[in-house]
Structure formats: C-alpha cells, structure tokens
C-alpha atoms as a PDB file:
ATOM      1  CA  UNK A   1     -63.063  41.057   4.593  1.00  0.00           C
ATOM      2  CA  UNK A   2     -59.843  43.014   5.573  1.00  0.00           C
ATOM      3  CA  UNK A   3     -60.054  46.599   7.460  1.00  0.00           C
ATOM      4  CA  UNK A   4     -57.960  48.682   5.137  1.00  0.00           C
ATOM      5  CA  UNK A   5     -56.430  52.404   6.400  1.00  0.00           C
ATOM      6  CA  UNK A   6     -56.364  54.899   3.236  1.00  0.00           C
ATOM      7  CA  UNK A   7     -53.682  57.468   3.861  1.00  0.00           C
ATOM      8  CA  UNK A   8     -53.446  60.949   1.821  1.00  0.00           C
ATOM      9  CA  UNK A   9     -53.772  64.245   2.342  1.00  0.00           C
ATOM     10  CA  UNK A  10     -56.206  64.850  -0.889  1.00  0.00           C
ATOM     11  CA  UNK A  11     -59.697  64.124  -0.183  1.00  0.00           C
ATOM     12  CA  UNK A  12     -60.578  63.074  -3.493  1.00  0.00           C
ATOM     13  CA  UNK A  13     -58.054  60.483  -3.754  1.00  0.00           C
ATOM     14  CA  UNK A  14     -59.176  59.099  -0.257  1.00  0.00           C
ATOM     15  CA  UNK A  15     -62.922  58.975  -1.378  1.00  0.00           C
ATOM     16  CA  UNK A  16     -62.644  57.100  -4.622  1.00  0.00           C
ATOM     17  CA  UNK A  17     -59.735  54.582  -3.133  1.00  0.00           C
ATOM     18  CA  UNK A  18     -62.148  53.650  -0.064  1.00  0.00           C
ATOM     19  CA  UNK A  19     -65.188  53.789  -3.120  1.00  0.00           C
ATOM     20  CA  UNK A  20     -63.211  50.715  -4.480  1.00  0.00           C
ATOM     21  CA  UNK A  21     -61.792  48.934  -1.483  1.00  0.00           C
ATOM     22  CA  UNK A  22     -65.373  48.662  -0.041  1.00  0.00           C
ATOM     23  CA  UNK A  23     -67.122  47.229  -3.011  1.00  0.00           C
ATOM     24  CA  UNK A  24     -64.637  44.684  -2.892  1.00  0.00           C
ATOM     25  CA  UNK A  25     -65.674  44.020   0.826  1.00  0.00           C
ATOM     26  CA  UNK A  26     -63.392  45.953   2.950  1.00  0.00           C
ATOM     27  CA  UNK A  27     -63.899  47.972   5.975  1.00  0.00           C
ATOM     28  CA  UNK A  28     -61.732  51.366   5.374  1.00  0.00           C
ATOM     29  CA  UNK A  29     -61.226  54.281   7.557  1.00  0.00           C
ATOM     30  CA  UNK A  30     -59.468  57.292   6.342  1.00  0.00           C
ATOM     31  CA  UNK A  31     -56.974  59.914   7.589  1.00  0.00           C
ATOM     32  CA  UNK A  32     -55.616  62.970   5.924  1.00  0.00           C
ATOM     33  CA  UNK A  33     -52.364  63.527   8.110  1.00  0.00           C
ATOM     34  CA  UNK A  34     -49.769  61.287   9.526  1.00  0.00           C
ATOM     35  CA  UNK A  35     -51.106  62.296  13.155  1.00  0.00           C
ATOM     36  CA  UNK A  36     -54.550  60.734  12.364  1.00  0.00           C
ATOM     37  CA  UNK A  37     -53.356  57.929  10.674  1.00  0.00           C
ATOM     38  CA  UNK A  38     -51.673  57.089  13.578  1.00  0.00           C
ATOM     39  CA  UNK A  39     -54.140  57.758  15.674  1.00  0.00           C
ATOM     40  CA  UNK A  40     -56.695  55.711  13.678  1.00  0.00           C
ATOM     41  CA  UNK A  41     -54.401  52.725  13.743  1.00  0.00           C
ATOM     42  CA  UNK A  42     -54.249  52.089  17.377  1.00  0.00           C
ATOM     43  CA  UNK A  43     -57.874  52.574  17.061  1.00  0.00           C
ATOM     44  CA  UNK A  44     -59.289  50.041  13.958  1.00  0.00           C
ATOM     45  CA  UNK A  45     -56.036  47.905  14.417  1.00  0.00           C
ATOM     46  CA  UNK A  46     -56.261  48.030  10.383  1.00  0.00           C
ATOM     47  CA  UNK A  47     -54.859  44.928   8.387  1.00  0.00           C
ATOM     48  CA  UNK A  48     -53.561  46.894   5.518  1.00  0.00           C
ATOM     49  CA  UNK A  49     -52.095  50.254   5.200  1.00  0.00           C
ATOM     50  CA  UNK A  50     -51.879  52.671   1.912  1.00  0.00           C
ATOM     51  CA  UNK A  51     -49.913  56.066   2.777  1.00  0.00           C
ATOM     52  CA  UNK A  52     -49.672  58.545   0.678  1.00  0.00           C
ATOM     53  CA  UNK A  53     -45.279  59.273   0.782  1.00  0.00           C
ATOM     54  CA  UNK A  54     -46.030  63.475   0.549  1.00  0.00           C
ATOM     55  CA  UNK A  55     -48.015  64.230   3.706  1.00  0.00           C
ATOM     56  CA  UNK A  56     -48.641  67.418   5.139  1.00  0.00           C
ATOM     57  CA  UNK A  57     -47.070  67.553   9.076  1.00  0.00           C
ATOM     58  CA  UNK A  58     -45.439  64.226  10.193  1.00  0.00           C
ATOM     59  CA  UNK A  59     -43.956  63.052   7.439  1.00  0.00           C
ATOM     60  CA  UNK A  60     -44.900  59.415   6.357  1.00  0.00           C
ATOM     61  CA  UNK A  61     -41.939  58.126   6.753  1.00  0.00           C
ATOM     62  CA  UNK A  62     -41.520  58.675   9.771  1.00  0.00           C
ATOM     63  CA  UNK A  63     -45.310  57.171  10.108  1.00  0.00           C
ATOM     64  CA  UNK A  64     -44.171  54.761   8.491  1.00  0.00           C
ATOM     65  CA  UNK A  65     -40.980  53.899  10.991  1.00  0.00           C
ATOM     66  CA  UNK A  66     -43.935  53.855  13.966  1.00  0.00           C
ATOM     67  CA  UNK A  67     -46.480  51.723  12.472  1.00  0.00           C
ATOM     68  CA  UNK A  68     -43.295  49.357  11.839  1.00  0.00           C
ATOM     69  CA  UNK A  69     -42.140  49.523  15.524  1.00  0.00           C
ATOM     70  CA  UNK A  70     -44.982  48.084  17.101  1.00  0.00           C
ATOM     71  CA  UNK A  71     -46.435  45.326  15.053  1.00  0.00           C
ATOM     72  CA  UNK A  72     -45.983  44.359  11.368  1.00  0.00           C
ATOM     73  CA  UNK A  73     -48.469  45.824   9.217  1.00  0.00           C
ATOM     74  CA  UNK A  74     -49.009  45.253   5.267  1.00  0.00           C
ATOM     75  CA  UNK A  75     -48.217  48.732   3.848  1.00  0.00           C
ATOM     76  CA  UNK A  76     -48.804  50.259   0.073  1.00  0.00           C
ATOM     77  CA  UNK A  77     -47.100  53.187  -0.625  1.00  0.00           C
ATOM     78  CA  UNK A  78     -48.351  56.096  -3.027  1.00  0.00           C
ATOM     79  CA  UNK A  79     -46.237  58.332  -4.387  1.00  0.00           C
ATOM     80  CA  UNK A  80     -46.455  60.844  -6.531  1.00  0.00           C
ATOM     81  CA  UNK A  81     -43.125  60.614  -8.293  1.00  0.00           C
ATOM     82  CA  UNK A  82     -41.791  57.678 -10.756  1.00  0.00           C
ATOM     83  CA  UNK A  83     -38.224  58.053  -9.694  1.00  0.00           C
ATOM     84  CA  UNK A  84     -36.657  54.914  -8.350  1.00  0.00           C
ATOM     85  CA  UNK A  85     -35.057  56.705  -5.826  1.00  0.00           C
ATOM     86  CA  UNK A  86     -38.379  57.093  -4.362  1.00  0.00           C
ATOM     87  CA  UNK A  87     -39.554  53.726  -4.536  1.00  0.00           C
ATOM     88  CA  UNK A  88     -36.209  52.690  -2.837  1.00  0.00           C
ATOM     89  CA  UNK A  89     -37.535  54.894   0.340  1.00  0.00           C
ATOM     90  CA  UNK A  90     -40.579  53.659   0.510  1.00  0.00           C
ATOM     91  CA  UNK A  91     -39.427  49.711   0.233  1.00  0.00           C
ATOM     92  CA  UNK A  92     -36.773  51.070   2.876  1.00  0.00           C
ATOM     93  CA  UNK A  93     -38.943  51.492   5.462  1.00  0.00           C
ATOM     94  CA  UNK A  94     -41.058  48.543   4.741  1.00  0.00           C
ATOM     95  CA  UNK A  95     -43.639  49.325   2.569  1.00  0.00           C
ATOM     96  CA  UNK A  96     -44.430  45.834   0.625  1.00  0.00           C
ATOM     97  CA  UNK A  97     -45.393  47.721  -2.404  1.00  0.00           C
ATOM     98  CA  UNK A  98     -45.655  51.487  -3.985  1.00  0.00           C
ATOM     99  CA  UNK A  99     -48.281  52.676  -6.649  1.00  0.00           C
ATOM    100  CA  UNK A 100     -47.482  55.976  -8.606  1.00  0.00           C
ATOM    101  CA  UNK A 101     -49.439  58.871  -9.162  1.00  0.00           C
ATOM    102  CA  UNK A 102     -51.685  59.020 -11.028  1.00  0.00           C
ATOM    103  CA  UNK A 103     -53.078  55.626 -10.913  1.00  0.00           C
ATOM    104  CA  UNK A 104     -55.938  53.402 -12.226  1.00  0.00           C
ATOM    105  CA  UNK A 105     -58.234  52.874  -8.488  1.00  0.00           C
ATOM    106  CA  UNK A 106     -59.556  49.393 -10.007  1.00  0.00           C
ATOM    107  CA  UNK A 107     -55.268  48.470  -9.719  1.00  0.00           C
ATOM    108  CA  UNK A 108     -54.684  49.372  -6.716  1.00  0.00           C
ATOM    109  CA  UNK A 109     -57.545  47.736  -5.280  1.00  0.00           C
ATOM    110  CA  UNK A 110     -56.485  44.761  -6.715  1.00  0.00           C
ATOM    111  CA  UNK A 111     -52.409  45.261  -5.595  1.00  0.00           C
ATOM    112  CA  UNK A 112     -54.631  45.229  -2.077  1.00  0.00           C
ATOM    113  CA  UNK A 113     -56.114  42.004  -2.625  1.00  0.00           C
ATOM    114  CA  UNK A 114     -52.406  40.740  -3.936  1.00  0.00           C
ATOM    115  CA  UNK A 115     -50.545  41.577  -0.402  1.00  0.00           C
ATOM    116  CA  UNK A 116     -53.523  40.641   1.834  1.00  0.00           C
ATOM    117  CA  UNK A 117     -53.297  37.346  -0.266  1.00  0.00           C
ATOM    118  CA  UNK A 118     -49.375  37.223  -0.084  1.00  0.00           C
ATOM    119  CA  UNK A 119     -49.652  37.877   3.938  1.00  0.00           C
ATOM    120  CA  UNK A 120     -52.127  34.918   4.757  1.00  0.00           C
ATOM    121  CA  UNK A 121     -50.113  32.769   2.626  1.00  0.00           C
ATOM    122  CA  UNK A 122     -47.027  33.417   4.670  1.00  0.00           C
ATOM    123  CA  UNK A 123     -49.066  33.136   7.640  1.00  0.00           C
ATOM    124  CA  UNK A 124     -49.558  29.536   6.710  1.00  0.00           C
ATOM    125  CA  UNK A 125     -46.276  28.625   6.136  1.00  0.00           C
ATOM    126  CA  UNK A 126     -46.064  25.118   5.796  1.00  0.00           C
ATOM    127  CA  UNK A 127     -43.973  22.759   7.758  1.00  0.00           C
ATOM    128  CA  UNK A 128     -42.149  21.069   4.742  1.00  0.00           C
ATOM    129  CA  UNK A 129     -40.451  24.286   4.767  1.00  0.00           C
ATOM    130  CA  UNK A 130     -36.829  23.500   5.314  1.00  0.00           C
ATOM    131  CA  UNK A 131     -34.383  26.063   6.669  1.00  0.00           C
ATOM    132  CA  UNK A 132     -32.047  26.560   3.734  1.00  0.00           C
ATOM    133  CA  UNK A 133     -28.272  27.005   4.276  1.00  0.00           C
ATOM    134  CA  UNK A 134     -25.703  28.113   2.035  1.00  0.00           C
ATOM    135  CA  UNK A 135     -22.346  28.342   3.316  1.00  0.00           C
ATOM    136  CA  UNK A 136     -22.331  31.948   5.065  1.00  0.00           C
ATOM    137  CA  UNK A 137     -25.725  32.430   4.177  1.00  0.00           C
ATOM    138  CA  UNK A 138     -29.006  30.672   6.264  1.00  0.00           C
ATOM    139  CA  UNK A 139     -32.572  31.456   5.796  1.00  0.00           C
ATOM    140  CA  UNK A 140     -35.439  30.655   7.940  1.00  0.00           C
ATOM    141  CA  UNK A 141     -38.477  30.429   6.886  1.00  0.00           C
ATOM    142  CA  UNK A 142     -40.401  29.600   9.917  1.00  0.00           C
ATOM    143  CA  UNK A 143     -38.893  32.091  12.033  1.00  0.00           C
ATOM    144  CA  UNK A 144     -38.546  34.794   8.519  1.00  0.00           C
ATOM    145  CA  UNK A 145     -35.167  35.168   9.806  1.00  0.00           C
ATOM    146  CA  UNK A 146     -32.070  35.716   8.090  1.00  0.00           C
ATOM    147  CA  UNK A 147     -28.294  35.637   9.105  1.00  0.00           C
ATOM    148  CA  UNK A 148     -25.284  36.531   7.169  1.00  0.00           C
ATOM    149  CA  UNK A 149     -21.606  35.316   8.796  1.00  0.00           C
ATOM    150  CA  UNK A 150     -23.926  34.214  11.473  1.00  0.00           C
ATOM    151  CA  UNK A 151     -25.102  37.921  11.862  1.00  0.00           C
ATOM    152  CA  UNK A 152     -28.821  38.487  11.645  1.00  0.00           C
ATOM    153  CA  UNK A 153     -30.153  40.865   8.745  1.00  0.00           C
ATOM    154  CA  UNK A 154     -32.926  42.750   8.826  1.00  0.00           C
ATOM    155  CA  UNK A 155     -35.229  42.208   5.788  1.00  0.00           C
ATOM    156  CA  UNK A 156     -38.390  43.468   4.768  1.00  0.00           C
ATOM    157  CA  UNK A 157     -41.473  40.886   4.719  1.00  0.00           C
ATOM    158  CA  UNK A 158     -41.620  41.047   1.175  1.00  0.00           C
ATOM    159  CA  UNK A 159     -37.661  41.024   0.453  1.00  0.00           C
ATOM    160  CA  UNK A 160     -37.230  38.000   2.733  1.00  0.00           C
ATOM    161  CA  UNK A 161     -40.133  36.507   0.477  1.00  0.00           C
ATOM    162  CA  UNK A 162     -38.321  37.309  -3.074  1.00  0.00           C
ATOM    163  CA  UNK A 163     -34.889  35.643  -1.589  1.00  0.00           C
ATOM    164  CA  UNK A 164     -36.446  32.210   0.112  1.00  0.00           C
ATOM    165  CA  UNK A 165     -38.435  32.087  -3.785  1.00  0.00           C
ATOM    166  CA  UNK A 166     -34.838  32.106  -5.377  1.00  0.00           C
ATOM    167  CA  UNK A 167     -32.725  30.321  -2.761  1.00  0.00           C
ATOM    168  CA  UNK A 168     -35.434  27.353  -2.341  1.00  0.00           C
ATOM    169  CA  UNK A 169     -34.955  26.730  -6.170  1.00  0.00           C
ATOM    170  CA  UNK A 170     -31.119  27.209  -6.511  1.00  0.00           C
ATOM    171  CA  UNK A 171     -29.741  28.269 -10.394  1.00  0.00           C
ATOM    172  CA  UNK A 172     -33.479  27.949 -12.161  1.00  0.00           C
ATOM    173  CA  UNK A 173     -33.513  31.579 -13.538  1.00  0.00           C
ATOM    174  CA  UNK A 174     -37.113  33.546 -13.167  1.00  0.00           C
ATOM    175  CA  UNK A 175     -38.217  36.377 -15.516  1.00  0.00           C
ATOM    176  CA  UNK A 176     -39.268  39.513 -13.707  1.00  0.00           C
ATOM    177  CA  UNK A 177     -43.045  38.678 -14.171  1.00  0.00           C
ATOM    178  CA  UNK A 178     -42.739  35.397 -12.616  1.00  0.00           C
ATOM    179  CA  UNK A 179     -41.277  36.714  -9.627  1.00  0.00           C
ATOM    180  CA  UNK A 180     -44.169  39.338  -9.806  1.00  0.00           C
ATOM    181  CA  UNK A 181     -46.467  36.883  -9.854  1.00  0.00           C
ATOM    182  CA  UNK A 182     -45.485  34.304  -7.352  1.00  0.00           C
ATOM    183  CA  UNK A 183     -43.728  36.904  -4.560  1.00  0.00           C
ATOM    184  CA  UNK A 184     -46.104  39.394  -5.416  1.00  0.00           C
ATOM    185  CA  UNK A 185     -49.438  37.653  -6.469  1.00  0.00           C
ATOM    186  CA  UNK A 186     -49.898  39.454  -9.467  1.00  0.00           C
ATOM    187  CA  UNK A 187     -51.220  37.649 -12.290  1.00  0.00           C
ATOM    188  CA  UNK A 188     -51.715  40.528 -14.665  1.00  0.00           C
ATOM    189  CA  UNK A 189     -49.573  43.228 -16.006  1.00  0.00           C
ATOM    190  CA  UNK A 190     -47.257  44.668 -13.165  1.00  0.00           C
ATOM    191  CA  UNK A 191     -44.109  47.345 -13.463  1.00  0.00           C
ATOM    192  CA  UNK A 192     -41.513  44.951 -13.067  1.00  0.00           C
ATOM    193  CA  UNK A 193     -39.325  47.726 -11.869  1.00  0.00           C
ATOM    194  CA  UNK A 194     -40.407  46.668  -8.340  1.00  0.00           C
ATOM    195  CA  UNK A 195     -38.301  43.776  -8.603  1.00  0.00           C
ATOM    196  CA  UNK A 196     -35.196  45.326  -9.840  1.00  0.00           C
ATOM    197  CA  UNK A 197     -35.584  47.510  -6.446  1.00  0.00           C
ATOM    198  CA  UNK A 198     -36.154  44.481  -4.367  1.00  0.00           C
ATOM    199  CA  UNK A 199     -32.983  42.736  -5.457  1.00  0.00           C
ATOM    200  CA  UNK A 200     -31.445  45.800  -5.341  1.00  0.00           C
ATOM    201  CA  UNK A 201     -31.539  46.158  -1.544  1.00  0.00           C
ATOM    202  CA  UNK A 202     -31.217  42.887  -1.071  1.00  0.00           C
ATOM    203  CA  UNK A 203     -27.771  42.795  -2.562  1.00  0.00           C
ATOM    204  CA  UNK A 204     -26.890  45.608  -0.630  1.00  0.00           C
ATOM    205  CA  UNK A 205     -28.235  43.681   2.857  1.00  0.00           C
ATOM    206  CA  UNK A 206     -26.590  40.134   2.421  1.00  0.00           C
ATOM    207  CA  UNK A 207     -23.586  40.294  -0.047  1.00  0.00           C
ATOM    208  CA  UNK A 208     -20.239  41.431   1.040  1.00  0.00           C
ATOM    209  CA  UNK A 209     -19.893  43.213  -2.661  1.00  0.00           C
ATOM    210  CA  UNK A 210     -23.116  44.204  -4.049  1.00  0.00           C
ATOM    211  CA  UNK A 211     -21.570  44.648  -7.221  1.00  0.00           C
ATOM    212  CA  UNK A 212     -20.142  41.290  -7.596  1.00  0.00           C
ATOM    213  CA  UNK A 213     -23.033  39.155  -6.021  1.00  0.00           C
ATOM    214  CA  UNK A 214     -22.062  35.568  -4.684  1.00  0.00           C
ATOM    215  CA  UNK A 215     -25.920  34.780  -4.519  1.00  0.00           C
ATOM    216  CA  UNK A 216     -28.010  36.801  -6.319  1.00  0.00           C
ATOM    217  CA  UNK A 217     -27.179  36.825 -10.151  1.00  0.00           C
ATOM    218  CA  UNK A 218     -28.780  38.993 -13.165  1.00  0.00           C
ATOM    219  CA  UNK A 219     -29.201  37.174 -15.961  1.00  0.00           C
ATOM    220  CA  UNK A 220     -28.968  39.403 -18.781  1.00  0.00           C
ATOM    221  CA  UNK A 221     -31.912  39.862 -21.192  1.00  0.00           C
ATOM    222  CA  UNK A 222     -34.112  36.954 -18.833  1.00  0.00           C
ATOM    223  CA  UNK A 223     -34.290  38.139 -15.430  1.00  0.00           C
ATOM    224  CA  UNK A 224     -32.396  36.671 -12.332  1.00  0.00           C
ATOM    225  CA  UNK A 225     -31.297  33.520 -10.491  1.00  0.00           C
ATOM    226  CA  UNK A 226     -29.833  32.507  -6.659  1.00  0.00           C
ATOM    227  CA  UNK A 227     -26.539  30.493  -7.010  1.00  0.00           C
ATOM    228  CA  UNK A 228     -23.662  30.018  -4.602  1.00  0.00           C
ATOM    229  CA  UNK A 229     -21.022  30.581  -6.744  1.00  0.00           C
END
C-alpha cells in the first residue's frame, strides 16, 4: 500500500481518482489548491503525487519546483491540454508522467501502480550494475548521476532511466512501446508520445547539437537506439 496525494482543483475529479486509488489499496489524501497540497505533503509524507497542471492560486509548477527541492517524490501530472508543449513543462519540472484530460480513472490508477513499480525497482538497483562510459559521456547508475565533458547534468528520475535502458544495450534499436514498457512499466496500450518528449529533452541535456545527436539516434519508421557514433 502506497499513500497517494490527488491534486486538482475540481472536486469531482478528486473524488472518483481517490474512489480508484483506494480500491486498489492506497491511502489518498486530497487538496484542491497548491497551498494545501503543500501543506498536506509535509503532513502524510505521500509516496506519489498527481497534480492537476491548471490550479487556482500557486501555480503547480511552481508546487511542483518545491515538492522537488526537498526530497524526490514520484509525480503524475494532469493536464487538461494535449499539446506537447505542455507535456514538455510538466516532464520539465520532474513530473515522471502526465495524463490528459479527460481520462479513463481505471488508467490512471494503473499509470500509479506503473511508477510506484518503476520507483521500487530503481530503489533496488542491483550491484551488477556497471557505471557505463562513453567517451565524453558517463552514467551512473548507483549514484543516478550523469556527467557530460565531466560536467554533471541534471536529469529527471525517469529520463536518467530511458538513457541507462539505451546506453546499457548499445546500437539494439527499441520501438516506442518497448521503451514504454520496460522504462515505464506499461504493459498495455500507452501514448507513445511520452517517449518522443523524453528523448527530446534528453538530447537537449547531454548532446552538444541536439539536432545531430552523437548518442541518441531515431531510427526512422522503428523507434530509437544509443550509439557512439
């Protein structure tokens, strides 16, 4: 059993979300504004988060940026918008995972279960685990640290996942719903869009030309590979 904070300003929403998160065997407490939600956290110590991205008062971003600060938390975003530009703020500020409005309660219950799954995994990582180090490039995995020209970057917990998946199995090229499914944990029908994000800002964070990646390669029509070319 996880303790699971539901974020949004719309009581309905927050009724039927909790509905479904507790008859899967969560604890969930609720707030309607960024001020409770933050006051809620420091109180339950929650270890999941779903915000709402539209929230009345202190914006959830900027809830968002605190929760962050102190102590890594699992975070969901919801958003009411399917723009990507959107999903790109959310991931931004380290959300592991958005769900747009409207949306199917029984699926985000289960995207729940798939980061609470994904974050005990990590927490176990095991000690086979070998740094990996490509030239300019080296990636922890027991610290979840990564350095570029022997300058850290600053990943999110779910982008450092999505690069140690591709670098630890160097030119093997993954389809969009494998990565769902082994970064993500989700073994049924996902928007794949996520990962185009993902890779996205990660491209942006550790190549020196986004646009002509040394590591991280598209391939066309299939989905996407990690080579040091």
């Amino acid at each position: 059993m996880a303790k699971v904070l539901v974020v949004d300003d719309e009581p309905n929403i927050r009724e039927v979300v909790s509905l479904y998160l507790r008859r899967d065997g969560h604890a969930v407490v609720s707030a309607g504004d960024g001020d409770e939600a933050l006051r809620l956290y420091q109180q339950t110590q929650p270890d999941l988060v779903v915000l709402d991205l539209m929230l009345p008062g202190l914006s959830s971003l900027e809830v968002c940026r605190r929760l962050q600060a102190s102590q890594r938390v699992p975070l969901i975003m919801l958003t009411a918008k399917g723009e990507e530009e959107d999903r790109i703020v959310g991931l931004g500020v380290g959300a592991d995972d958005y769900v747009v409005k409207p949306f199917s309660p029984r699926e985000l219950a289960a995207r729940v279960e798939a980061v609470l799954r994904r974050v005990n995994e990590t927490q176990t990582v095991s000690e086979a685990e070998k740094v990996l180090v490509f030239d300019e490039l080296e990636i922890d995995p027991n610290t979840r640290e990564v350095t570029v020209r022997g300058e850290p970057v600053a990943l999110t917990a779910r982008e450092f996942d999505l690069l140690y998946h591709l670098a630890s199995q160097p030119k093997r090229v993954f389809t969009r719903d494998q990565l769902m499914e082994a970064v993500w944990g989700y073994t049924f029908a996902a928007e794949t869009s996520t990962v185009t994000v993902h890779m996205r800002r990660l491209r942006e964070k550790i190549e020196s030309d986004p646009t002509q990646p040394r590591y991280l390669h598209t391939v066309w029509g299939v989905g996407y590979r990690f080579a040091d070319r």
